[in-house]
PDB file of N, CA and C in Angstrom:
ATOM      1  N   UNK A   1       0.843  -1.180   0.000  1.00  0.00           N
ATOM      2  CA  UNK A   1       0.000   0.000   0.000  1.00  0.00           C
ATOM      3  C   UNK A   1       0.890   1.246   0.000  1.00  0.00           C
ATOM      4  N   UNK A   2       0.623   2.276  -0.542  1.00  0.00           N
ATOM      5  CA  UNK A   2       1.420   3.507  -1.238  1.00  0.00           C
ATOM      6  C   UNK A   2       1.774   4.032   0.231  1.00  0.00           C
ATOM      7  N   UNK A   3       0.472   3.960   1.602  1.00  0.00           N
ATOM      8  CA  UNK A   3       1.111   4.910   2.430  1.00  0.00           C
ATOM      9  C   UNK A   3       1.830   4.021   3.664  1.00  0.00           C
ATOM     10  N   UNK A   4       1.987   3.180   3.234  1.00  0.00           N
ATOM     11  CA  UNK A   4       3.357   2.413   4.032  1.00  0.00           C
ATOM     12  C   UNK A   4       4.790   2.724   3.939  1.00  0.00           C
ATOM     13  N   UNK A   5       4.386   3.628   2.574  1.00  0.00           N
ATOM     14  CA  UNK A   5       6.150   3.954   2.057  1.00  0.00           C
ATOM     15  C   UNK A   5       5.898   5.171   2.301  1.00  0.00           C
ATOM     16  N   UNK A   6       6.254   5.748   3.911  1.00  0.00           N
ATOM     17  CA  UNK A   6       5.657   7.387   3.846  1.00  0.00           C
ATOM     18  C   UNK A   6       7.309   8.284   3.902  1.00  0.00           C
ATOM     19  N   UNK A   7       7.378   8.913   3.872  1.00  0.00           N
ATOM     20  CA  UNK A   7       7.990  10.057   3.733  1.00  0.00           C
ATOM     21  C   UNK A   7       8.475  10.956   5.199  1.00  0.00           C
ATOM     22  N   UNK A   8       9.651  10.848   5.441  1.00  0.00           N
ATOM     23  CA  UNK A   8       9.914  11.655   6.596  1.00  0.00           C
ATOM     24  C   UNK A   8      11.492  11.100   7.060  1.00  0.00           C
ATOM     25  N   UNK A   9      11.209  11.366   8.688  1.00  0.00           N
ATOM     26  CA  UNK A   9      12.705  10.822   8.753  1.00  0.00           C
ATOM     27  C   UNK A   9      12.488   9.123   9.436  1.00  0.00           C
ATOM     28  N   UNK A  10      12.854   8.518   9.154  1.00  0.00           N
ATOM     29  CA  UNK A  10      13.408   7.199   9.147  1.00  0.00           C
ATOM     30  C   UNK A  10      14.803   6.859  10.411  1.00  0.00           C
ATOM     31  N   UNK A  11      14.713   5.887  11.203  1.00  0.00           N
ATOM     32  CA  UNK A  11      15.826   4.993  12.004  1.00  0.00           C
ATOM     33  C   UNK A  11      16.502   3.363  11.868  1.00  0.00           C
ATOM     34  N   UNK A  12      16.784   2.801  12.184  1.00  0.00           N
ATOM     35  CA  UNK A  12      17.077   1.484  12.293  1.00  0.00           C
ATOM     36  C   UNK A  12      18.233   0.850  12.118  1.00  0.00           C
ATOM     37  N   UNK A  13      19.059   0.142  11.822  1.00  0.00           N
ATOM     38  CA  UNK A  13      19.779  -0.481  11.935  1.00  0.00           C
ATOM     39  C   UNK A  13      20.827  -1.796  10.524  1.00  0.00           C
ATOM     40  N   UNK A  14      21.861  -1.507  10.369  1.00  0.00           N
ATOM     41  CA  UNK A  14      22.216  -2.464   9.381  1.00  0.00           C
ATOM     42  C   UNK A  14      23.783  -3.429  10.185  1.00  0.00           C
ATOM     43  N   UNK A  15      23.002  -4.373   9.965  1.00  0.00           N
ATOM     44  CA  UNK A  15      24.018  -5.930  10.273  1.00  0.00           C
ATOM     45  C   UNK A  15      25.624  -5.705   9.662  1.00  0.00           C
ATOM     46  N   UNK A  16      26.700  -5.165   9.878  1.00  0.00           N
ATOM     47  CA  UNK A  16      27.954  -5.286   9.477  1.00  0.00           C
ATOM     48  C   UNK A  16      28.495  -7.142   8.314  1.00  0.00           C
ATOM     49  N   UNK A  17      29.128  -6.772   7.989  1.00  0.00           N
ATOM     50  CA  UNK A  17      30.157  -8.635   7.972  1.00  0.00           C
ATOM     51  C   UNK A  17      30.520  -9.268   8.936  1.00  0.00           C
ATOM     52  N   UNK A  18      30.884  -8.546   9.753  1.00  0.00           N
ATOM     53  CA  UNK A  18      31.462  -9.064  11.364  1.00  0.00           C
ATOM     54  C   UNK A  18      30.006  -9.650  12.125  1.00  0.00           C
ATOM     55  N   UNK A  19      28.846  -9.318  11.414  1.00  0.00           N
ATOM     56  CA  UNK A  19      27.943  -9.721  12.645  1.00  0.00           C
ATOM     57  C   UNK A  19      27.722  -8.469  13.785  1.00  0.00           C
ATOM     58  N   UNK A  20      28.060  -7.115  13.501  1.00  0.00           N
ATOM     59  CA  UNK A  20      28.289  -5.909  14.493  1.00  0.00           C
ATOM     60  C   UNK A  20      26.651  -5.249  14.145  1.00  0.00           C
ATOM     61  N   UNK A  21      26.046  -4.771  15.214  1.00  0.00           N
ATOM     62  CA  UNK A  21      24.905  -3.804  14.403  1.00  0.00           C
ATOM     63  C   UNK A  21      25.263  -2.709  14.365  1.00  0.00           C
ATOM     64  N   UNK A  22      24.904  -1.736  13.182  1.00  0.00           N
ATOM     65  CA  UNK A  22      25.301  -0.062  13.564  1.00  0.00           C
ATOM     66  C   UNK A  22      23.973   0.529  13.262  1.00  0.00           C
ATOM     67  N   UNK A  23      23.633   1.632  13.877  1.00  0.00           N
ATOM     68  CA  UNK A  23      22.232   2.392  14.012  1.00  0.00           C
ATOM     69  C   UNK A  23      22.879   3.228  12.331  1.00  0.00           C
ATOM     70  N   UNK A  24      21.255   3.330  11.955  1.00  0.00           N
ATOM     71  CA  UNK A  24      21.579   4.388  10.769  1.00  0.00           C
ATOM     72  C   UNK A  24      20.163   5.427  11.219  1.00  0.00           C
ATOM     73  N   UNK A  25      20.381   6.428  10.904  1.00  0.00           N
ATOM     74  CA  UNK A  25      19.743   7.725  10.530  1.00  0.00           C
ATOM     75  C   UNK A  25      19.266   8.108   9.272  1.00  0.00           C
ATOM     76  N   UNK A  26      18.176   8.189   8.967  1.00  0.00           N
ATOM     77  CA  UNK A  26      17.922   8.640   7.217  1.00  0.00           C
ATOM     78  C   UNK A  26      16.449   9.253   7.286  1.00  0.00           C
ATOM     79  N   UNK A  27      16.325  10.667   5.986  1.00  0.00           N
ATOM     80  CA  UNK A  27      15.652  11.268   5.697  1.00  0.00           C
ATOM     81  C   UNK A  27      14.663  10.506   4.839  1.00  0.00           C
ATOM     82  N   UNK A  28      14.010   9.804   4.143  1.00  0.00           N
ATOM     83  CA  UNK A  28      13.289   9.404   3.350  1.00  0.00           C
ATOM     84  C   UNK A  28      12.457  10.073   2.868  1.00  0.00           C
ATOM     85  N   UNK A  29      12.191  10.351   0.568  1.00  0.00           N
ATOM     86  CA  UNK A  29      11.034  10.736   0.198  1.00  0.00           C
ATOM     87  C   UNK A  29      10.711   9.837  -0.485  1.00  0.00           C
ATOM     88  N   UNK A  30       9.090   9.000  -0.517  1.00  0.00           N
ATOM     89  CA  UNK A  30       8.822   8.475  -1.643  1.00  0.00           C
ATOM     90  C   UNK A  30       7.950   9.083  -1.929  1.00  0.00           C
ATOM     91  N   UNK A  31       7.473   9.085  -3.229  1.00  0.00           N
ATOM     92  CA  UNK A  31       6.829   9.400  -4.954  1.00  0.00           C
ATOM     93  C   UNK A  31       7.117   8.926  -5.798  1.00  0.00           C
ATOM     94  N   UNK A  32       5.600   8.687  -6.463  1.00  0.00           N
ATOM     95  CA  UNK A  32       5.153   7.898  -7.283  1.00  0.00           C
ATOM     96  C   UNK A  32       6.432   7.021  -8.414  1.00  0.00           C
ATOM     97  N   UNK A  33       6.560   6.288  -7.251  1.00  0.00           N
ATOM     98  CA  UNK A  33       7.688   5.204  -7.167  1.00  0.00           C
ATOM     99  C   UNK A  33       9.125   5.046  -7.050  1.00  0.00           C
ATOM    100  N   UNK A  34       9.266   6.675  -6.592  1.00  0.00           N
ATOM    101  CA  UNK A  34      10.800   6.367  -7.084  1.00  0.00           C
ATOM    102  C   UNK A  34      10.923   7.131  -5.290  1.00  0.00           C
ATOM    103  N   UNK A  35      12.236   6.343  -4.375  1.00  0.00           N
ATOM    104  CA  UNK A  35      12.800   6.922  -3.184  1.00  0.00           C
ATOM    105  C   UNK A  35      13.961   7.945  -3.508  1.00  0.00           C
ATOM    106  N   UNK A  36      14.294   8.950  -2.461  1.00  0.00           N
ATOM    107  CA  UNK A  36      15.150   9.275  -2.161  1.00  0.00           C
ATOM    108  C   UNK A  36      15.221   9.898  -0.979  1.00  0.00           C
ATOM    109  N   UNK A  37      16.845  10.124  -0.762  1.00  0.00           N
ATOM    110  CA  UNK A  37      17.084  10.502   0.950  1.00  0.00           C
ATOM    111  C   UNK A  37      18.650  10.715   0.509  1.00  0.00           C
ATOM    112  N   UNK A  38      19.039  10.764   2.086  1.00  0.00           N
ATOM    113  CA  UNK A  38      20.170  10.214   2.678  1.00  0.00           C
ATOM    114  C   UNK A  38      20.170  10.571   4.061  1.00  0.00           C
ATOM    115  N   UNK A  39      21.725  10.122   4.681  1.00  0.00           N
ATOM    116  CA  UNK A  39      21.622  10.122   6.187  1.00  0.00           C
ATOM    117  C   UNK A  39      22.741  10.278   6.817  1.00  0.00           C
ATOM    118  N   UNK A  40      23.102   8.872   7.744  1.00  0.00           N
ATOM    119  CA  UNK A  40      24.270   8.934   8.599  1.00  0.00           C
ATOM    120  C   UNK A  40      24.169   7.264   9.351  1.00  0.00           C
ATOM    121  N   UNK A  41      25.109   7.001   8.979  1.00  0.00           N
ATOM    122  CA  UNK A  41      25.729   5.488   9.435  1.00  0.00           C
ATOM    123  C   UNK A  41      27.065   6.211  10.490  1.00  0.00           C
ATOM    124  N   UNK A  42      27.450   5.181  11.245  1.00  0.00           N
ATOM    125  CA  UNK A  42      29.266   5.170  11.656  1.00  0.00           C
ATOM    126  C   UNK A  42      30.353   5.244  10.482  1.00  0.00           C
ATOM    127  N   UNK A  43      29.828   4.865   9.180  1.00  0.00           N
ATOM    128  CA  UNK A  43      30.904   4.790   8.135  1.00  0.00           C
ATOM    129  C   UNK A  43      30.659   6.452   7.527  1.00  0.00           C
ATOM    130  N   UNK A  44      29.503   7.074   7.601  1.00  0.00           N
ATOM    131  CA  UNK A  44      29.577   8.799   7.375  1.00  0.00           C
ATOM    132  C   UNK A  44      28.245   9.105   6.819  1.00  0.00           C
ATOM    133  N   UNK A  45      27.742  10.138   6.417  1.00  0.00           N
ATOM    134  CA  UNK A  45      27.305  10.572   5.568  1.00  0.00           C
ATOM    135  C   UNK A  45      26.847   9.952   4.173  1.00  0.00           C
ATOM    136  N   UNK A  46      26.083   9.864   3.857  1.00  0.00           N
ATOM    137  CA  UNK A  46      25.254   8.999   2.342  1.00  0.00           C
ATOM    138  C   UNK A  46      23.873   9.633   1.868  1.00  0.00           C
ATOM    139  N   UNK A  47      24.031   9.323   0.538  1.00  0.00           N
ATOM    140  CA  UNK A  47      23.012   9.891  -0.113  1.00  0.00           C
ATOM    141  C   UNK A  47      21.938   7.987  -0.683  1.00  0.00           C
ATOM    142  N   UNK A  48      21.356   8.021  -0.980  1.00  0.00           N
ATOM    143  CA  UNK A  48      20.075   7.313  -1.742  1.00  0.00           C
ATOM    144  C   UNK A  48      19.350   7.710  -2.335  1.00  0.00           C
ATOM    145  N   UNK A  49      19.132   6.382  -3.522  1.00  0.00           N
ATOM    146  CA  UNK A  49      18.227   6.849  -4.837  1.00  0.00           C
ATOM    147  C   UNK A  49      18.001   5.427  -5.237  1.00  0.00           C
ATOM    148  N   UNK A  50      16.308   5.101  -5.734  1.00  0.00           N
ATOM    149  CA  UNK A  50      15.540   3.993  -5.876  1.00  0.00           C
ATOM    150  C   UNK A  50      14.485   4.084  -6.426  1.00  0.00           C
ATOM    151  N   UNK A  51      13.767   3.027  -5.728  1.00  0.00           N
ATOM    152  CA  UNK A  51      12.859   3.112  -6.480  1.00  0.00           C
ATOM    153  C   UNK A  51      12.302   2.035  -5.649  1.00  0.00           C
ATOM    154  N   UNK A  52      10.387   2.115  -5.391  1.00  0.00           N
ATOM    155  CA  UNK A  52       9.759   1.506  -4.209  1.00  0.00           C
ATOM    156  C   UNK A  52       8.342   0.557  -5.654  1.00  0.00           C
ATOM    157  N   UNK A  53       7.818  -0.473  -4.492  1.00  0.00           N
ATOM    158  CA  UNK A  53       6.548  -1.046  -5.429  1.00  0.00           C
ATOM    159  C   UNK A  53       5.482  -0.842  -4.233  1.00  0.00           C
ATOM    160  N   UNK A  54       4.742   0.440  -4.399  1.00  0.00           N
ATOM    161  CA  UNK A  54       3.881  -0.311  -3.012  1.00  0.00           C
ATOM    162  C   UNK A  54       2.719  -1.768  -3.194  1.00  0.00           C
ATOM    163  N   UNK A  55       3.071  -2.095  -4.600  1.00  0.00           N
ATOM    164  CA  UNK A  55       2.098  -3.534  -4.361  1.00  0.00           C
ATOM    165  C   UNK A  55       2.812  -4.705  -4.357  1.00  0.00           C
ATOM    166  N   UNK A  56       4.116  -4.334  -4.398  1.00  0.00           N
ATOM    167  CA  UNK A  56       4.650  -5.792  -4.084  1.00  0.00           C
ATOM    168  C   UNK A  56       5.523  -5.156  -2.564  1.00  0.00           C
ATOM    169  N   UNK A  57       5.298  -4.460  -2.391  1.00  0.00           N
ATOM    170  CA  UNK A  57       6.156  -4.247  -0.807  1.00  0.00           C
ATOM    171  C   UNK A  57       7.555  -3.866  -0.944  1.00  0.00           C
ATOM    172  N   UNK A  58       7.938  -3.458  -2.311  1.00  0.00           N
ATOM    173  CA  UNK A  58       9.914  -3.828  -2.210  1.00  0.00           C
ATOM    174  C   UNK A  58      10.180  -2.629  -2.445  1.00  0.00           C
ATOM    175  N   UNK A  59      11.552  -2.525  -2.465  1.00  0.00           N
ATOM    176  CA  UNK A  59      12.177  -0.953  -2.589  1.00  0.00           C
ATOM    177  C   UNK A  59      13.715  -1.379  -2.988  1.00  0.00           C
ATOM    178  N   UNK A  60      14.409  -0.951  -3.685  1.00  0.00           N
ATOM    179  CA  UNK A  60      15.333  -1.180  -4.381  1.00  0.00           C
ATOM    180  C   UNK A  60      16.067   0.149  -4.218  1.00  0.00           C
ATOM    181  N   UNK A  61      17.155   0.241  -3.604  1.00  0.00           N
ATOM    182  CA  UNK A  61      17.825   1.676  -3.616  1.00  0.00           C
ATOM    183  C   UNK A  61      19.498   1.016  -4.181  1.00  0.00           C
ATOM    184  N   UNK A  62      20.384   2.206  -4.174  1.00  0.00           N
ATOM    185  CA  UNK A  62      21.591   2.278  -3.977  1.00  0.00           C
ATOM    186  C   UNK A  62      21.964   3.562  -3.061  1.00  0.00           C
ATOM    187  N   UNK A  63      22.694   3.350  -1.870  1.00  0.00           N
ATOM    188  CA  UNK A  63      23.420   4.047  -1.175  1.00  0.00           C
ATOM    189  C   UNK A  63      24.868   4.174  -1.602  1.00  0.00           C
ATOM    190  N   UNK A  64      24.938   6.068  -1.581  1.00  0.00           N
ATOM    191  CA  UNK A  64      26.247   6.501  -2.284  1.00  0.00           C
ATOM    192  C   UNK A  64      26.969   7.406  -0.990  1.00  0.00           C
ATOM    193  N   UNK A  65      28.319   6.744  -0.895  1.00  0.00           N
ATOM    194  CA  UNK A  65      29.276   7.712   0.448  1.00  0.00           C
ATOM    195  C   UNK A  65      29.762   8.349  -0.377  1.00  0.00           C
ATOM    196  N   UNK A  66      29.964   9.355  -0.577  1.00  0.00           N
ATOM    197  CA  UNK A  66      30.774  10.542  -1.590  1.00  0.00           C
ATOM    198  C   UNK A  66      32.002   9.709  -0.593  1.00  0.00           C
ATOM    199  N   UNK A  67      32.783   9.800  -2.470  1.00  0.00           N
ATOM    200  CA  UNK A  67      34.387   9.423  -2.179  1.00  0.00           C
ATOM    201  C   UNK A  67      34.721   8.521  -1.454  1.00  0.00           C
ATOM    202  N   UNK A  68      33.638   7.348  -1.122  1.00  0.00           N
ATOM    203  CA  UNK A  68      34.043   5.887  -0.813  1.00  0.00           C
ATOM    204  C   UNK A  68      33.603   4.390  -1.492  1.00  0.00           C
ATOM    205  N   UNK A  69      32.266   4.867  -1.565  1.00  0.00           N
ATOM    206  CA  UNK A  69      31.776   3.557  -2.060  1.00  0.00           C
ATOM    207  C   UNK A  69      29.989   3.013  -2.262  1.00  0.00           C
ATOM    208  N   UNK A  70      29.874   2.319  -2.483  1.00  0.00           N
ATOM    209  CA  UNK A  70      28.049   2.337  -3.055  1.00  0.00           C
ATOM    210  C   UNK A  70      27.219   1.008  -2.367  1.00  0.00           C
ATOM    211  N   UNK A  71      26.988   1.007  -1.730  1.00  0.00           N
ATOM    212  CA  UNK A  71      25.963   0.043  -1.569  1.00  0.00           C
ATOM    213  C   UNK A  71      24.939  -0.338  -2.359  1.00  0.00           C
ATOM    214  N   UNK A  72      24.299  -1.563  -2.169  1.00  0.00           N
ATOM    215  CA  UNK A  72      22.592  -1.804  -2.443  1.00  0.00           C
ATOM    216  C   UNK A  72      21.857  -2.618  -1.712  1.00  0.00           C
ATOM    217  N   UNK A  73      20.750  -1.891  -2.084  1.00  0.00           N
ATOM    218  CA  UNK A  73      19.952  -2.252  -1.105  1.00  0.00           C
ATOM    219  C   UNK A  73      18.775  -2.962  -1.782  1.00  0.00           C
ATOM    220  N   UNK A  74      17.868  -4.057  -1.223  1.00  0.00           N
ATOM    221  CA  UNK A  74      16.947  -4.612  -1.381  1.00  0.00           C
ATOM    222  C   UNK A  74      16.124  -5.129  -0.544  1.00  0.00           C
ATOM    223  N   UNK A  75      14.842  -4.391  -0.091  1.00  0.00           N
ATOM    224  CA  UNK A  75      14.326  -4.558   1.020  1.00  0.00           C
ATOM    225  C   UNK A  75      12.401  -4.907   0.680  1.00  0.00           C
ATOM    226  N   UNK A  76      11.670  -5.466   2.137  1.00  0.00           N
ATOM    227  CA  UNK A  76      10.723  -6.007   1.947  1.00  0.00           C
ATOM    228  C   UNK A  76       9.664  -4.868   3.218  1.00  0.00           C
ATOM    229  N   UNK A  77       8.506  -4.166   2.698  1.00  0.00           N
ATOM    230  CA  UNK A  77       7.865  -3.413   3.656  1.00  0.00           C
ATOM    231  C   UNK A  77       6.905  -4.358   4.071  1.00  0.00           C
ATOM    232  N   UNK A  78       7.046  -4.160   5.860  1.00  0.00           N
ATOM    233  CA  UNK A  78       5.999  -5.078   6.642  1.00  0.00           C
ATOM    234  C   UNK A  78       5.251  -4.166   7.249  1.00  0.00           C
ATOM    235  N   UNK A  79       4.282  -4.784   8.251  1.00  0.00           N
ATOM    236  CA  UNK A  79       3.705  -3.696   9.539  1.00  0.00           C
ATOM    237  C   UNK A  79       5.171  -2.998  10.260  1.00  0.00           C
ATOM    238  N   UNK A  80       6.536  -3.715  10.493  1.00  0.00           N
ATOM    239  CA  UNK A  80       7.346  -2.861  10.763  1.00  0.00           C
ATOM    240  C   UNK A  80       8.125  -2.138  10.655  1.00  0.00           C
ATOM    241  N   UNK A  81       8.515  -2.330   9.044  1.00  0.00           N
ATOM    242  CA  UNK A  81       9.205  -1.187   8.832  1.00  0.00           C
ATOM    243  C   UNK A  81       9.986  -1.888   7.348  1.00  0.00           C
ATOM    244  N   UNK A  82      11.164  -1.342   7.003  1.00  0.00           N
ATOM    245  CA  UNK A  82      11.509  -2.530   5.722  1.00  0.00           C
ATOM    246  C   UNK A  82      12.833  -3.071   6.324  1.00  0.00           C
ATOM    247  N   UNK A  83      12.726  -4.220   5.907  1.00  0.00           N
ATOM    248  CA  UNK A  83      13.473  -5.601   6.163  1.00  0.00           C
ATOM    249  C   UNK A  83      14.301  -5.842   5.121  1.00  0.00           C
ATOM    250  N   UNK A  84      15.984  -5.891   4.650  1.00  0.00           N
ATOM    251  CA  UNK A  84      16.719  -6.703   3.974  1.00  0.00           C
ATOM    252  C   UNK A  84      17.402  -6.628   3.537  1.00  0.00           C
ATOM    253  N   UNK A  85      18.371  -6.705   2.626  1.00  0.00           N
ATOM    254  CA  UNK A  85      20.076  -7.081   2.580  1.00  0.00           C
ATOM    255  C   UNK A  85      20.169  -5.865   2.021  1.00  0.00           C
ATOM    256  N   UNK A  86      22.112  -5.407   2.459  1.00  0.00           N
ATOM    257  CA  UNK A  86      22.360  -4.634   1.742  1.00  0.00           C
ATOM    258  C   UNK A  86      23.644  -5.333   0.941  1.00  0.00           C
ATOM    259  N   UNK A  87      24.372  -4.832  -0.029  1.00  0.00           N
ATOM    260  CA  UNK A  87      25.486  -5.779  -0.621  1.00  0.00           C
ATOM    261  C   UNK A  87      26.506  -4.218  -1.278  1.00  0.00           C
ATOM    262  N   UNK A  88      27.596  -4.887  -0.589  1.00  0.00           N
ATOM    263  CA  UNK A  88      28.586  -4.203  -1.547  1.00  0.00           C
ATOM    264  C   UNK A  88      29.481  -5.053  -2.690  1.00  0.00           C
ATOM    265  N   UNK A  89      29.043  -5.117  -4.061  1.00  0.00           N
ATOM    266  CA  UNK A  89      29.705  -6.191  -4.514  1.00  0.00           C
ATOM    267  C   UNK A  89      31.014  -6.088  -4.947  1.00  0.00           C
ATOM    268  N   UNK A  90      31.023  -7.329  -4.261  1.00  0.00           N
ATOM    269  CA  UNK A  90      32.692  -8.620  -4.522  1.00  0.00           C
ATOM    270  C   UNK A  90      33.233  -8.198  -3.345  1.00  0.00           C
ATOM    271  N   UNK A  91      32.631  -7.265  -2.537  1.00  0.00           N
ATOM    272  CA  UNK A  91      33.557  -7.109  -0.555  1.00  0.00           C
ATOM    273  C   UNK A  91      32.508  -7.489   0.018  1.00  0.00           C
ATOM    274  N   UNK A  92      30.918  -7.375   0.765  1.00  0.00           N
ATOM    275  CA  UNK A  92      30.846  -7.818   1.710  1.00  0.00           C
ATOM    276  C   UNK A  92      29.076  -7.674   1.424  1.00  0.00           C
ATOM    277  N   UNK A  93      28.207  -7.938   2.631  1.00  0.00           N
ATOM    278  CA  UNK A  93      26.748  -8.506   2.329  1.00  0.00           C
ATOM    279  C   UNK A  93      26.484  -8.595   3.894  1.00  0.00           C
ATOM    280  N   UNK A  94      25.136  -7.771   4.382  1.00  0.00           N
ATOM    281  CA  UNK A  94      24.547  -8.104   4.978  1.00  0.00           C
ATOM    282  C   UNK A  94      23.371  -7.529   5.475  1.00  0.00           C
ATOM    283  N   UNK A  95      22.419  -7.646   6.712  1.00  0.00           N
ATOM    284  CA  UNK A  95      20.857  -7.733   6.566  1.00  0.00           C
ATOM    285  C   UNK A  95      20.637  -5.568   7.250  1.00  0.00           C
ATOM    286  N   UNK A  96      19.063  -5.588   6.823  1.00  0.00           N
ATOM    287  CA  UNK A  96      19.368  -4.413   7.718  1.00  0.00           C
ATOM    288  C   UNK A  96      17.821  -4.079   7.770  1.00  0.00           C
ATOM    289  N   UNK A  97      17.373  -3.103   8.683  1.00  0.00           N
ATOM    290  CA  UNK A  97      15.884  -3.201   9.420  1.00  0.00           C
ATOM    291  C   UNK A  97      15.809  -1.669   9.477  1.00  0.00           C
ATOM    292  N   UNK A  98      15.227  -1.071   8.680  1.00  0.00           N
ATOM    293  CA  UNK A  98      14.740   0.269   8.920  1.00  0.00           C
ATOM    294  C   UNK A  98      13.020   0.476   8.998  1.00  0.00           C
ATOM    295  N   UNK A  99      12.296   1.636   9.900  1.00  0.00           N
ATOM    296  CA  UNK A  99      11.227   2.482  10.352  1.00  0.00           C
ATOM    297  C   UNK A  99      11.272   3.280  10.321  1.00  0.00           C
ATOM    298  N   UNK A 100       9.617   3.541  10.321  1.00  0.00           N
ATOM    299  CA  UNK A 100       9.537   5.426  10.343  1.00  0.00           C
ATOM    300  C   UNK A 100       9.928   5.611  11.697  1.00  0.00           C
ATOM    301  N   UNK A 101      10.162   6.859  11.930  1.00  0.00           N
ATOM    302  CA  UNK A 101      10.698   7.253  13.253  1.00  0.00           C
ATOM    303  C   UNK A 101       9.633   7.282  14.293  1.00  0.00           C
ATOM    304  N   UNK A 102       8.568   7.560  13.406  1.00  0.00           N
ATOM    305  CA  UNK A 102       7.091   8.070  15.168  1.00  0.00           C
ATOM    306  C   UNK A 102       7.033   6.444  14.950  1.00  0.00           C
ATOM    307  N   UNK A 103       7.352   5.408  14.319  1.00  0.00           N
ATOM    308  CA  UNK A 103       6.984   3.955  14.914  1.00  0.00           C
ATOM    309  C   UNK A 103       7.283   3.951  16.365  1.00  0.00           C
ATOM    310  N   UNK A 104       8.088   4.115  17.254  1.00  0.00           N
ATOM    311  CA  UNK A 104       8.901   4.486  18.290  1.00  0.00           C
ATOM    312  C   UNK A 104       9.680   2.972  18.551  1.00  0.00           C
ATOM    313  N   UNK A 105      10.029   3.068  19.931  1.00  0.00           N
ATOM    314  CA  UNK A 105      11.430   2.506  20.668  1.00  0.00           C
ATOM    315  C   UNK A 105      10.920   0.600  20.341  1.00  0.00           C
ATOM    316  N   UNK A 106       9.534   0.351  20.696  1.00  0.00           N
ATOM    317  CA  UNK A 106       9.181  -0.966  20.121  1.00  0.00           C
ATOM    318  C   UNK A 106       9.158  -2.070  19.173  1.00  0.00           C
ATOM    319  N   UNK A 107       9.374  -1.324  18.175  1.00  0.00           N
ATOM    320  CA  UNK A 107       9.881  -1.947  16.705  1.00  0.00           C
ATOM    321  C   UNK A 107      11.337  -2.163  17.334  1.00  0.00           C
ATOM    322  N   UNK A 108      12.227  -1.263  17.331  1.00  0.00           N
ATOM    323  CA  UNK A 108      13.644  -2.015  17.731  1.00  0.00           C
ATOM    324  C   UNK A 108      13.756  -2.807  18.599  1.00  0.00           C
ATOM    325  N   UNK A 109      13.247  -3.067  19.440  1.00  0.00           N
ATOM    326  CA  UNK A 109      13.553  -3.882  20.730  1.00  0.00           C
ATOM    327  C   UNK A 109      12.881  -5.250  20.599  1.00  0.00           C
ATOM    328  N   UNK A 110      11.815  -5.382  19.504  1.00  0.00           N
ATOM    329  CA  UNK A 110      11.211  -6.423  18.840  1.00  0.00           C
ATOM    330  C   UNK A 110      11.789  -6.665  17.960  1.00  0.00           C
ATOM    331  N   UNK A 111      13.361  -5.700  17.132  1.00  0.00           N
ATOM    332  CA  UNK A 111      13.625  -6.272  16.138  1.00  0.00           C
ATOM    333  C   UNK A 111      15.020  -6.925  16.539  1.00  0.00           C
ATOM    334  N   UNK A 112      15.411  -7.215  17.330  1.00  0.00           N
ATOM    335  CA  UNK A 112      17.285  -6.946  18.198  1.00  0.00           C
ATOM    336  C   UNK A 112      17.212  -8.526  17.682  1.00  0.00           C
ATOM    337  N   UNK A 113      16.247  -9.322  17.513  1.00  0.00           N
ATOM    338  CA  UNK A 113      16.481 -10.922  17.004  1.00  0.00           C
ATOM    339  C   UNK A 113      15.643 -11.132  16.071  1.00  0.00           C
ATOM    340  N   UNK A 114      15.380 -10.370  15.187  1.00  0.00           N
ATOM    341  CA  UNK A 114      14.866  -9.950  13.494  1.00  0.00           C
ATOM    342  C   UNK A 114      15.964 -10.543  12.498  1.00  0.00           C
ATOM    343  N   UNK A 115      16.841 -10.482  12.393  1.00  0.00           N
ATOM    344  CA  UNK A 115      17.812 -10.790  11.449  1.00  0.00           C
ATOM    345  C   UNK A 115      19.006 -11.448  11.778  1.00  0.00           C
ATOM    346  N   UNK A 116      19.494 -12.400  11.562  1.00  0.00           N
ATOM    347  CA  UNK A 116      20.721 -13.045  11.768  1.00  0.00           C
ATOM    348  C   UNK A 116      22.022 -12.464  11.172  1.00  0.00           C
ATOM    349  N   UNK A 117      23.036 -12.124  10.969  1.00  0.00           N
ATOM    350  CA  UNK A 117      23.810 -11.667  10.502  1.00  0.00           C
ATOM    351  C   UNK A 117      24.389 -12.782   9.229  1.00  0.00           C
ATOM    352  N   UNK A 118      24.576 -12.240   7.771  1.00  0.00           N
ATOM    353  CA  UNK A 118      25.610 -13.897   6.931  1.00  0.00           C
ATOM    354  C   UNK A 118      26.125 -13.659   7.290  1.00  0.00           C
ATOM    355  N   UNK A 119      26.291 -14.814   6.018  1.00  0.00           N
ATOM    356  CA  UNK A 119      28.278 -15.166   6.450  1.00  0.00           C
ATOM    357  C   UNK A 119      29.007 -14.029   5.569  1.00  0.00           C
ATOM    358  N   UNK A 120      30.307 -13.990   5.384  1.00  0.00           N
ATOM    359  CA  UNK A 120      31.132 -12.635   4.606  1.00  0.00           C
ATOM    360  C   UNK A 120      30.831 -13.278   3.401  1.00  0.00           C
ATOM    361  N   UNK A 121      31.142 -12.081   2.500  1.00  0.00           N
ATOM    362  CA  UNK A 121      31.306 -12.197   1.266  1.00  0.00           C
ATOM    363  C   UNK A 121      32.482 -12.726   0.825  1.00  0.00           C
ATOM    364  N   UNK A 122      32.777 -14.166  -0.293  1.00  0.00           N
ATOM    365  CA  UNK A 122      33.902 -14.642  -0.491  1.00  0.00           C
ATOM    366  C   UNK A 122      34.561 -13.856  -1.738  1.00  0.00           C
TER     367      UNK A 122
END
């Protein structure tokens, strides 16, 4: 549903290689299908740009660190928020759990055994 993918600022969390969690911070806009934002991880500053389905639930971004490196992302929207991998390819892969922010402190504390961490990228 279109207003599951709402617009504002966004919290949650992405699974390292090591199995480490780090909190992320992010602005989120969606329209008529396409996301954008950016935010703040421990690794810095990032921008995002995608693209969402609200009838199949998914959202497809790439996260860009000016002057380091690009992620992607591929995630699944539930009642809690979106769920799922990010990949840097041919270095490393793993899970990650973002919400809107007024969800509050409950979604995280329900999500702390949401995702298992993989294994590294070979």
């Amino acid at each position: 549903m279109e207003d599951d993918f709402c617009s504002g600022p966004w919290t949650g969390f992405y699974i390292e290689w090591n199995g480490q969690r780090e909190r992320v911070d992010l602005s989120l806009t969606f329209k008529e299908g396409r996301v954008t934002g950016g935010g703040v991880t421990p690794v810095g500053e990032f921008s995002l740009a995608g693209r969402y389905d609200p009838e199949a639930n998914e959202m497809h971004a790439t996260v860009t660190y000016p002057g380091s490196h690009e992620a992607f992302l591929k995630g699944y929207r539930d009642n809690r928020g979106i769920w799922g991998l990010w990949e840097i390819p041919g270095d490393s892969t793993g899970g990650f759990h973002i919400w809107p922010l007024g969800q509050g402190q409950g979604v995280a504390v329900r999500a702390q055994a949401g995702i298992d961490a993989p294994a590294p990228a070979s």
